[in-house]
C-alpha atoms as a PDB file:
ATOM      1  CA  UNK A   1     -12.713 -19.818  22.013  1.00  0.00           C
ATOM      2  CA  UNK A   2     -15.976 -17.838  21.434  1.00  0.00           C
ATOM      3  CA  UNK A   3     -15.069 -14.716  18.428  1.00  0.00           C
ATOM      4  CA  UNK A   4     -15.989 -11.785  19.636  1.00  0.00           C
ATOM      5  CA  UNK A   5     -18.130  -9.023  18.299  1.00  0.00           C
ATOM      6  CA  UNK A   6     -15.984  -7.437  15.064  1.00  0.00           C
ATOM      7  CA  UNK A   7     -13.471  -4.872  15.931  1.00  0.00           C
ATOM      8  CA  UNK A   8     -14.196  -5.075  19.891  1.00  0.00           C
ATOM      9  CA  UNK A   9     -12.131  -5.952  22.660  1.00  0.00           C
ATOM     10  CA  UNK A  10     -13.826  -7.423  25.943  1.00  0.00           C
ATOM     11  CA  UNK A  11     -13.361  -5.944  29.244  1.00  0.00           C
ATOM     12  CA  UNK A  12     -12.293  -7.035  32.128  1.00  0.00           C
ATOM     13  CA  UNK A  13     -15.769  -7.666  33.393  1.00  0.00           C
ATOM     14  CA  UNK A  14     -15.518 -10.194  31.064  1.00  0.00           C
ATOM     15  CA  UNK A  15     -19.435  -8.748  29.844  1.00  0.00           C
ATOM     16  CA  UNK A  16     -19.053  -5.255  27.743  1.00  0.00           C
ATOM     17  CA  UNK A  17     -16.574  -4.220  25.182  1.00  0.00           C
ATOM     18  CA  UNK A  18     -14.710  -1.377  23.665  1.00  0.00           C
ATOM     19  CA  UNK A  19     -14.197  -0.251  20.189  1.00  0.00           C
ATOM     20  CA  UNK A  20     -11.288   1.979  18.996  1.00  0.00           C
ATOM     21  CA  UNK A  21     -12.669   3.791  15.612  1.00  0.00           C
ATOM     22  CA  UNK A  22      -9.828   4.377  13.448  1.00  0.00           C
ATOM     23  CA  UNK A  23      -8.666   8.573  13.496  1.00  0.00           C
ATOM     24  CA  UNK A  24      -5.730   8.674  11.223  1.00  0.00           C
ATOM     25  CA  UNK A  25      -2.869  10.642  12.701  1.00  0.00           C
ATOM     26  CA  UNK A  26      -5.443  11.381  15.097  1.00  0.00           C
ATOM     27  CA  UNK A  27      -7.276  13.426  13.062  1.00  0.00           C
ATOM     28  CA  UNK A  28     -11.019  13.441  13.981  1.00  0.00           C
ATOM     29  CA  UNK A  29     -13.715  15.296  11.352  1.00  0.00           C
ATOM     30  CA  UNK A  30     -16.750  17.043  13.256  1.00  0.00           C
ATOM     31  CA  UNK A  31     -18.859  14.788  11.408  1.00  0.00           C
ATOM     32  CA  UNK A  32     -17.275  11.822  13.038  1.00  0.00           C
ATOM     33  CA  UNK A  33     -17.222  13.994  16.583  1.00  0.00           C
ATOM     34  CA  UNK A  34     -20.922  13.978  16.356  1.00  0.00           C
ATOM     35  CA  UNK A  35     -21.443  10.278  15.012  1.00  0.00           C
ATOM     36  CA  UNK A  36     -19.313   9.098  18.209  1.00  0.00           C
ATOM     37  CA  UNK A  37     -21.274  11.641  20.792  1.00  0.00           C
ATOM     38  CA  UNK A  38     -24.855  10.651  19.669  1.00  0.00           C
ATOM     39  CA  UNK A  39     -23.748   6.804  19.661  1.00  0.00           C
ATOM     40  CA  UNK A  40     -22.591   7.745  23.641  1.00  0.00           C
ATOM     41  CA  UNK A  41     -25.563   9.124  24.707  1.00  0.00           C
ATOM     42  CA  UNK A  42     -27.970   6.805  22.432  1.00  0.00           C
ATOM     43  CA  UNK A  43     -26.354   3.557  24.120  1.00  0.00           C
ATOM     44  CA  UNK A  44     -25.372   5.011  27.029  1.00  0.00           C
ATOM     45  CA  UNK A  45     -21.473   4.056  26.702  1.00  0.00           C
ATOM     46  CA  UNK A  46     -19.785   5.244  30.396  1.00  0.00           C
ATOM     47  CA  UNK A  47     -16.196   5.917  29.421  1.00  0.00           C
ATOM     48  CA  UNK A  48     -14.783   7.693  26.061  1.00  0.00           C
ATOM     49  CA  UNK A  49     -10.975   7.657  26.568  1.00  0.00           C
ATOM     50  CA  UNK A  50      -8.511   9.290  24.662  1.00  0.00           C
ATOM     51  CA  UNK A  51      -5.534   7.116  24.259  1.00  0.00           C
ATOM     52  CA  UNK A  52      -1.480   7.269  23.918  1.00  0.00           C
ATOM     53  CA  UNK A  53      -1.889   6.726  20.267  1.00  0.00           C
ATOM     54  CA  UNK A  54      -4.436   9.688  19.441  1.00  0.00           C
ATOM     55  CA  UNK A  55      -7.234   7.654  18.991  1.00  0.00           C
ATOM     56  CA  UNK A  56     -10.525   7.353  21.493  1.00  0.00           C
ATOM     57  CA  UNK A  57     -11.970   3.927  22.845  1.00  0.00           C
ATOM     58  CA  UNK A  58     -15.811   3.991  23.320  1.00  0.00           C
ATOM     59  CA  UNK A  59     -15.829   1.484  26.558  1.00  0.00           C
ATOM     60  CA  UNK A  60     -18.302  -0.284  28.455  1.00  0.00           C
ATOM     61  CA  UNK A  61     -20.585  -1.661  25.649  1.00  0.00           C
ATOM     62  CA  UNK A  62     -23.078  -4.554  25.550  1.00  0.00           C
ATOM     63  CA  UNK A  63     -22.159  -7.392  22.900  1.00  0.00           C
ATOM     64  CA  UNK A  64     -25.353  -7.095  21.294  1.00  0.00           C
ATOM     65  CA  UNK A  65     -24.960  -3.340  20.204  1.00  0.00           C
ATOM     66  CA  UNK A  66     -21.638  -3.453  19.194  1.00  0.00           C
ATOM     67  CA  UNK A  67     -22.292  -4.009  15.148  1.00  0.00           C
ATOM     68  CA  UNK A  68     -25.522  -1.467  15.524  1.00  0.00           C
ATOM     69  CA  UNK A  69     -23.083   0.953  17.024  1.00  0.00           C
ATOM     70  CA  UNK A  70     -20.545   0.346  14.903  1.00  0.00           C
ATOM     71  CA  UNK A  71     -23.032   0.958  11.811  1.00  0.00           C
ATOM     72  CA  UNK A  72     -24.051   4.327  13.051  1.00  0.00           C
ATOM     73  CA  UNK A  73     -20.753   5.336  13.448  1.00  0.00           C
ATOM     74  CA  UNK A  74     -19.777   5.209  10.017  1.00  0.00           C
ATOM     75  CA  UNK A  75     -15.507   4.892  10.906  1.00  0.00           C
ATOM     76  CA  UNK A  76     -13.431   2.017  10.092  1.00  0.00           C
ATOM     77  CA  UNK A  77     -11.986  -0.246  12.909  1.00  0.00           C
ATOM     78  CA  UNK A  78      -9.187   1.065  14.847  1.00  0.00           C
ATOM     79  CA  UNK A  79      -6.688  -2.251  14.872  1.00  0.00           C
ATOM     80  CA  UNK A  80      -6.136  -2.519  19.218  1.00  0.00           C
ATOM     81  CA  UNK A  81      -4.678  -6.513  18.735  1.00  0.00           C
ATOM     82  CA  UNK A  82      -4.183  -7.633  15.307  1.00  0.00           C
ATOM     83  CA  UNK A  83      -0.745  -8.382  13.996  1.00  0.00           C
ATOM     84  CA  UNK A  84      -0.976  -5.009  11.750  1.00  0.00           C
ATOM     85  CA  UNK A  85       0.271  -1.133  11.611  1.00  0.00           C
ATOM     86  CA  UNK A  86      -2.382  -0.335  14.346  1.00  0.00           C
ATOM     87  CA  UNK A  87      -1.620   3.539  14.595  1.00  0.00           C
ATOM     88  CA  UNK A  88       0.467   6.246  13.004  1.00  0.00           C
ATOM     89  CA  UNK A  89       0.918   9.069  16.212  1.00  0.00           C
ATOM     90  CA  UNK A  90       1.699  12.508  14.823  1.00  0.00           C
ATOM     91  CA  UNK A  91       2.476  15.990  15.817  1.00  0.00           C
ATOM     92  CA  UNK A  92       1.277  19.032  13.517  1.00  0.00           C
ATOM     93  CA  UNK A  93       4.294  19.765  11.960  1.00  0.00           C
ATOM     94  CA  UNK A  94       4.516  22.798   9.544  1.00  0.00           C
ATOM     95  CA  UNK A  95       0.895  22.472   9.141  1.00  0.00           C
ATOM     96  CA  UNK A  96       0.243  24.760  12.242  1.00  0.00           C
ATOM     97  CA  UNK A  97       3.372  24.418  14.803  1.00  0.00           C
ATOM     98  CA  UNK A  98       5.406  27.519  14.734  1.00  0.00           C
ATOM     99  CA  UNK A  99       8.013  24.664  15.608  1.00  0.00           C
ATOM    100  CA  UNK A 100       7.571  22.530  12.924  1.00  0.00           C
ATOM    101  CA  UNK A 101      10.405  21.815  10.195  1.00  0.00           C
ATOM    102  CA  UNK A 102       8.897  19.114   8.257  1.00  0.00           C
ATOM    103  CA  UNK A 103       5.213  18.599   7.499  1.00  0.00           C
ATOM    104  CA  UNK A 104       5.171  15.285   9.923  1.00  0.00           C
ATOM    105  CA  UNK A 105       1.065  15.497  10.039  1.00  0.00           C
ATOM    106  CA  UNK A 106       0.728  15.117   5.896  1.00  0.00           C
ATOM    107  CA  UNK A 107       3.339  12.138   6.271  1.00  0.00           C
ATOM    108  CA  UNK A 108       1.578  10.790   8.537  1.00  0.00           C
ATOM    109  CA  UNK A 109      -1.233  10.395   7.525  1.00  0.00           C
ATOM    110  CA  UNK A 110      -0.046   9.054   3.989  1.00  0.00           C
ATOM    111  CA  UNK A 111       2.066   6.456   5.701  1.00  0.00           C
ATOM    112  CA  UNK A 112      -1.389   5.037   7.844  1.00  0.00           C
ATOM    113  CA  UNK A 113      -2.937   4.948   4.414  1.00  0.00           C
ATOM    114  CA  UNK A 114      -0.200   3.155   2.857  1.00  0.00           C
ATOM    115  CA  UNK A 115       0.112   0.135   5.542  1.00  0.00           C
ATOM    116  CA  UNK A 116      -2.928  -0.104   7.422  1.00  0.00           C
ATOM    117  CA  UNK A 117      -3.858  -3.098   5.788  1.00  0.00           C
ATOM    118  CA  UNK A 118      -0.584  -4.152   5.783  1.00  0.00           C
ATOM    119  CA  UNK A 119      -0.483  -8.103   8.019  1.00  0.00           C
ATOM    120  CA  UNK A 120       2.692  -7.844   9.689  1.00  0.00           C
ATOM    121  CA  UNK A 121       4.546 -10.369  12.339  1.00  0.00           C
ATOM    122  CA  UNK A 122       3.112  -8.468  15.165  1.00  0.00           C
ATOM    123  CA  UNK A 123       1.524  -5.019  16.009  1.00  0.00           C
ATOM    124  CA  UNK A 124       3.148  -2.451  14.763  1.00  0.00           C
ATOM    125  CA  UNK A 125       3.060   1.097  16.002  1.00  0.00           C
ATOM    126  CA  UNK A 126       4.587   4.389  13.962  1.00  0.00           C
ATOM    127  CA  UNK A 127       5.588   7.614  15.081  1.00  0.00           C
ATOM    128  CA  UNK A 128       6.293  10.772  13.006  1.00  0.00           C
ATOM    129  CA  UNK A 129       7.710  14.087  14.571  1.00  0.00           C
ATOM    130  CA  UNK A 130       8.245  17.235  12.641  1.00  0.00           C
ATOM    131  CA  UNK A 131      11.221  18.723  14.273  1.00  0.00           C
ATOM    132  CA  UNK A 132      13.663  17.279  16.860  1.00  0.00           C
ATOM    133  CA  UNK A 133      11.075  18.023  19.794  1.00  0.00           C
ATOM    134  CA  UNK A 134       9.961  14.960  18.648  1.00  0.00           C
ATOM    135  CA  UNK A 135       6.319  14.875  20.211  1.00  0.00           C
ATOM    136  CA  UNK A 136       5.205  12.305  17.411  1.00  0.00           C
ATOM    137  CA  UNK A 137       7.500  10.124  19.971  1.00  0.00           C
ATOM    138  CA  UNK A 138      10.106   8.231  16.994  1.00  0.00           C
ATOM    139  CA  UNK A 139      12.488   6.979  19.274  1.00  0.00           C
ATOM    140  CA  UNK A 140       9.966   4.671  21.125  1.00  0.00           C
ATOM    141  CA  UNK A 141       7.890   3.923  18.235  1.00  0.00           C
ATOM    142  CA  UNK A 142       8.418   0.491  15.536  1.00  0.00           C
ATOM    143  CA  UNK A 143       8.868   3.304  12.657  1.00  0.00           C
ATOM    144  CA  UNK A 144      10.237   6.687  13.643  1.00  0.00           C
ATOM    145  CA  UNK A 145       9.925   9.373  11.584  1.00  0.00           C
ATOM    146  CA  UNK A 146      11.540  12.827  12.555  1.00  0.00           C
ATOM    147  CA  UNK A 147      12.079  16.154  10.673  1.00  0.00           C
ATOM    148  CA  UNK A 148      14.849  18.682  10.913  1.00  0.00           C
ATOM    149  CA  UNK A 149      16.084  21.330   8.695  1.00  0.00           C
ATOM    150  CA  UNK A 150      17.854  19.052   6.407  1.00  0.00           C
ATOM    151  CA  UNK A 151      15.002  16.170   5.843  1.00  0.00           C
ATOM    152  CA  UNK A 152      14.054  13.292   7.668  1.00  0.00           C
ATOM    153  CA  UNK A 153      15.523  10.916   9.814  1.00  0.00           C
ATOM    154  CA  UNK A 154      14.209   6.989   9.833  1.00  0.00           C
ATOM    155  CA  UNK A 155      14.053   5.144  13.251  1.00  0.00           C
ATOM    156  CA  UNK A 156      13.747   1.743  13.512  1.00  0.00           C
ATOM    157  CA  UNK A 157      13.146  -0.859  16.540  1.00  0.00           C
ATOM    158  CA  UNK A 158      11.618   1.521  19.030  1.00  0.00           C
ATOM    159  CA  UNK A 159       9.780  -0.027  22.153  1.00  0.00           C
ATOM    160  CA  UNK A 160       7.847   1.929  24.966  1.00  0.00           C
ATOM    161  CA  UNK A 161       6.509  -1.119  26.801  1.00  0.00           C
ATOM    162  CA  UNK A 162       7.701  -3.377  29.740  1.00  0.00           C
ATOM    163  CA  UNK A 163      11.086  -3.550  27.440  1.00  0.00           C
ATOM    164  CA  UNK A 164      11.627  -0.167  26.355  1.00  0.00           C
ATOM    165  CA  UNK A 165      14.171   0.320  23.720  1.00  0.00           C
ATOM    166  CA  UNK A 166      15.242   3.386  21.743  1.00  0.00           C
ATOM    167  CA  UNK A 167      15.255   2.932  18.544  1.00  0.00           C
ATOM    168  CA  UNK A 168      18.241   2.925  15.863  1.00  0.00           C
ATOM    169  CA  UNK A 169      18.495   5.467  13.127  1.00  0.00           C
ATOM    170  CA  UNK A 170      18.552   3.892  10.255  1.00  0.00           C
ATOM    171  CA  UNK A 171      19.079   6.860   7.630  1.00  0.00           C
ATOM    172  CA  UNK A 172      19.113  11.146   7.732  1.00  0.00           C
ATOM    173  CA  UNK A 173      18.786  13.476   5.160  1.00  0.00           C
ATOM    174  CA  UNK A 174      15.825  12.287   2.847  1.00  0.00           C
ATOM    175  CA  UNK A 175      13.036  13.292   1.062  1.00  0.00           C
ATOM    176  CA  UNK A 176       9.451  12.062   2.090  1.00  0.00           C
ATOM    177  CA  UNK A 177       9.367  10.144  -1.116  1.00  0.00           C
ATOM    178  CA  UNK A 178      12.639   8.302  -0.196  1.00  0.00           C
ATOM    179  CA  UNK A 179      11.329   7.823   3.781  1.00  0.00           C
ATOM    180  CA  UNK A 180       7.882   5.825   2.225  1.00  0.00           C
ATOM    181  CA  UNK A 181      10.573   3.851   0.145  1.00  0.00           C
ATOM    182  CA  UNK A 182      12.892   3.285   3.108  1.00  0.00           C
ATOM    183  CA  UNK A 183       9.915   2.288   5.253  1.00  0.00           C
ATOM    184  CA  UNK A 184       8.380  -0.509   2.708  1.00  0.00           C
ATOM    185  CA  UNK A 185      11.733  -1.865   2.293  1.00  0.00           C
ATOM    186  CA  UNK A 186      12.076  -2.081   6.306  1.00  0.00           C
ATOM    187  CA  UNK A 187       8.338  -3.591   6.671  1.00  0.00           C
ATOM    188  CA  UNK A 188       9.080  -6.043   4.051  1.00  0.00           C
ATOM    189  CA  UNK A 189      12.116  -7.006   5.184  1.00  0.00           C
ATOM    190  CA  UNK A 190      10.626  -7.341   8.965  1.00  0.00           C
ATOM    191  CA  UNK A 191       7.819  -8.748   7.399  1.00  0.00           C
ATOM    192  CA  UNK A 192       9.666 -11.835   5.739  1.00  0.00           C
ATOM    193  CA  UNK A 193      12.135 -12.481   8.579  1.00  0.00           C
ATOM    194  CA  UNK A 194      10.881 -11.774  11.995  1.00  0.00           C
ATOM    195  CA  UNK A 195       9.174 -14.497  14.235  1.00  0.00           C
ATOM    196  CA  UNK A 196       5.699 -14.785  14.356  1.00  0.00           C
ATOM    197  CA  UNK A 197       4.542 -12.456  17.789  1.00  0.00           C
ATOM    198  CA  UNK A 198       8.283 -10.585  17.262  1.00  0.00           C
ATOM    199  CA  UNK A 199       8.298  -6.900  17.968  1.00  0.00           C
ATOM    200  CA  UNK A 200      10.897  -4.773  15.899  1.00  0.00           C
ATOM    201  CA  UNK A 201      12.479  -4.547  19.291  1.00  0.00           C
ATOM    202  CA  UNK A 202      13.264  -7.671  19.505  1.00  0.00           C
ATOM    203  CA  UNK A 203      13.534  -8.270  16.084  1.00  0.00           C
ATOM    204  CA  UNK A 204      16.221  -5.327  15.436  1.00  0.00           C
ATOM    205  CA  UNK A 205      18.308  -7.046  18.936  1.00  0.00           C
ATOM    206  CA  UNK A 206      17.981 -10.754  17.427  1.00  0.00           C
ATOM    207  CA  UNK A 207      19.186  -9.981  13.507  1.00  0.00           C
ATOM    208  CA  UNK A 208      21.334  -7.222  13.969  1.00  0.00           C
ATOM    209  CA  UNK A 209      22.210  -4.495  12.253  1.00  0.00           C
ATOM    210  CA  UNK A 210      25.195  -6.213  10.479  1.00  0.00           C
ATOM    211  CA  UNK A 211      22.404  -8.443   9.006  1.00  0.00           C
ATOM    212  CA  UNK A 212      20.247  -5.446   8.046  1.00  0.00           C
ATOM    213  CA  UNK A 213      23.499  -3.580   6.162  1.00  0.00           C
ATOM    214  CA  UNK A 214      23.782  -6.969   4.476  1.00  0.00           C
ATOM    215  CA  UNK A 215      20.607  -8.023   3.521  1.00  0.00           C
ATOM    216  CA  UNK A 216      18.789  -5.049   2.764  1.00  0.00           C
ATOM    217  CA  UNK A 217      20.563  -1.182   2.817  1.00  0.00           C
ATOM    218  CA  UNK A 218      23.216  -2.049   0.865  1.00  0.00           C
ATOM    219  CA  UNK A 219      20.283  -2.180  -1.935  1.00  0.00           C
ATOM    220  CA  UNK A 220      19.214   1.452  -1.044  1.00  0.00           C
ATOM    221  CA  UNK A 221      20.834   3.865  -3.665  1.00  0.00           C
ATOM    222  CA  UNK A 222      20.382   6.905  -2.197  1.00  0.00           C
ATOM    223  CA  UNK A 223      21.767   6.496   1.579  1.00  0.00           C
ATOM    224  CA  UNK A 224      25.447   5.930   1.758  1.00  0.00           C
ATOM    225  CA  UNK A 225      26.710   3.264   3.383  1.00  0.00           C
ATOM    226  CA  UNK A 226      29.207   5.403   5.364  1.00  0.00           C
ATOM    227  CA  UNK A 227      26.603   7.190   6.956  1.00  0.00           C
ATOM    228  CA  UNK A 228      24.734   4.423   8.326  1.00  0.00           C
ATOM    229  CA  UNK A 229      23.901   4.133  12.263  1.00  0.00           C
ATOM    230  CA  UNK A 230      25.555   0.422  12.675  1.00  0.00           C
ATOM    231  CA  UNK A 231      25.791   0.601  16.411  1.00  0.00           C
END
């Protein structure tokens, strides 16, 4: 099979591309709001969609401008396939939402930088929320993150595809230093045990969460066992 330009994805045309430059948390500077309007107009790209995820996918370019375009652009690849963290989706939190209980948009965006280079089993999608509104969309997401008045709650095994599933909650109560620590010991763990192509969906249904108790919570000091979601 031919490789494809880097960080595009062909069409179904089978003849142009799209890229997907990476906006953590979907956060988007106006320097990189200009780079990605003069690229549109310069190469003459028809469609700039905004996606689910908060990012924005530059479609309909040729092959041979993708690396030019991507040069002038000056943003980091957007992961749209690779087995990897390919998004962390994030509300505002306490950062501007007269709503917001936890500051979901800062956690965010530390968790993308964290994992994004992270290779993982398959594509894996996060969501953090910063009050039970829950607009960062936890429950459907691999990772869930979601902030109330007394800390965050950690979701894990969320699906919004052709088999949704809502996702189990894993842990309440903590810090965001213990919900980074949580999260690494859930990636790892998923990391060393799922399938190759498995989805934490699927994943989370095959093990168990008798097998997750087992194998990896009962090593977490500061969530008691009691209060574990074992359903």
């Amino acid at each position: 099979m031919e490789e494809g330009p880097r960080g595009a994805i062909l069409q179904r045309d089978k003849q142009s591309y799209a890229i997907v430059p990476r906006t953590p948390a979907g956060i988007v500077s106006p320097e990189h709001l200009e780079s990605i309007v003069k690229v549109a107009r310069r190469y003459e790209i028809p469609v700039i969609k905004i996606t689910s995820g908060q990012r924005m996918v530059l479609v309909g370019i040729k092959k041979e401008e993708v690396e030019q375009i991507w040069n002038e652009l000056g943003m980091t690849v957007g992961e749209a396939t690779a087995p990897c963290v390919h998004y962390v989706q994030a509300c505002p939190g306490t950062a501007v939402c007269k709503y917001g209980l936890q500051d979901s948009l800062g956690l965010g965006l530390e968790l993308e930088e964290i994992y994004q280079d992270m290779h993982l089993p398959a594509k894996l999608k996060m969501g953090v929320s910063g009050c039970p509104r829950c607009c960062g969309e936890s429950y459907l997401r691999d990772v869930g993150v979601l902030g109330t008045g007394k800390g965050w709650t950690v979701i894990f095994g969320g699906n919004s595809g052709g088999r949704p599933r809502i996702g189990d909650v894993i842990a309440k109560g903590l810090s965001a230093d213990e919900v980074k620590d949580l999260v690494k010991r859930l990636l790892t763990y998923y990391q060393d045990t799922a399938n190759p192509g498995e989805r934490t969906a699927r994943f989370i249904e095959r093990v168990g969460m008798d097998s997750i108790k087992s194998d990896l919570l009962s090593q977490v000091p500061y969530i008691p066992l009691a209060d574990l979601n074992l359903k």
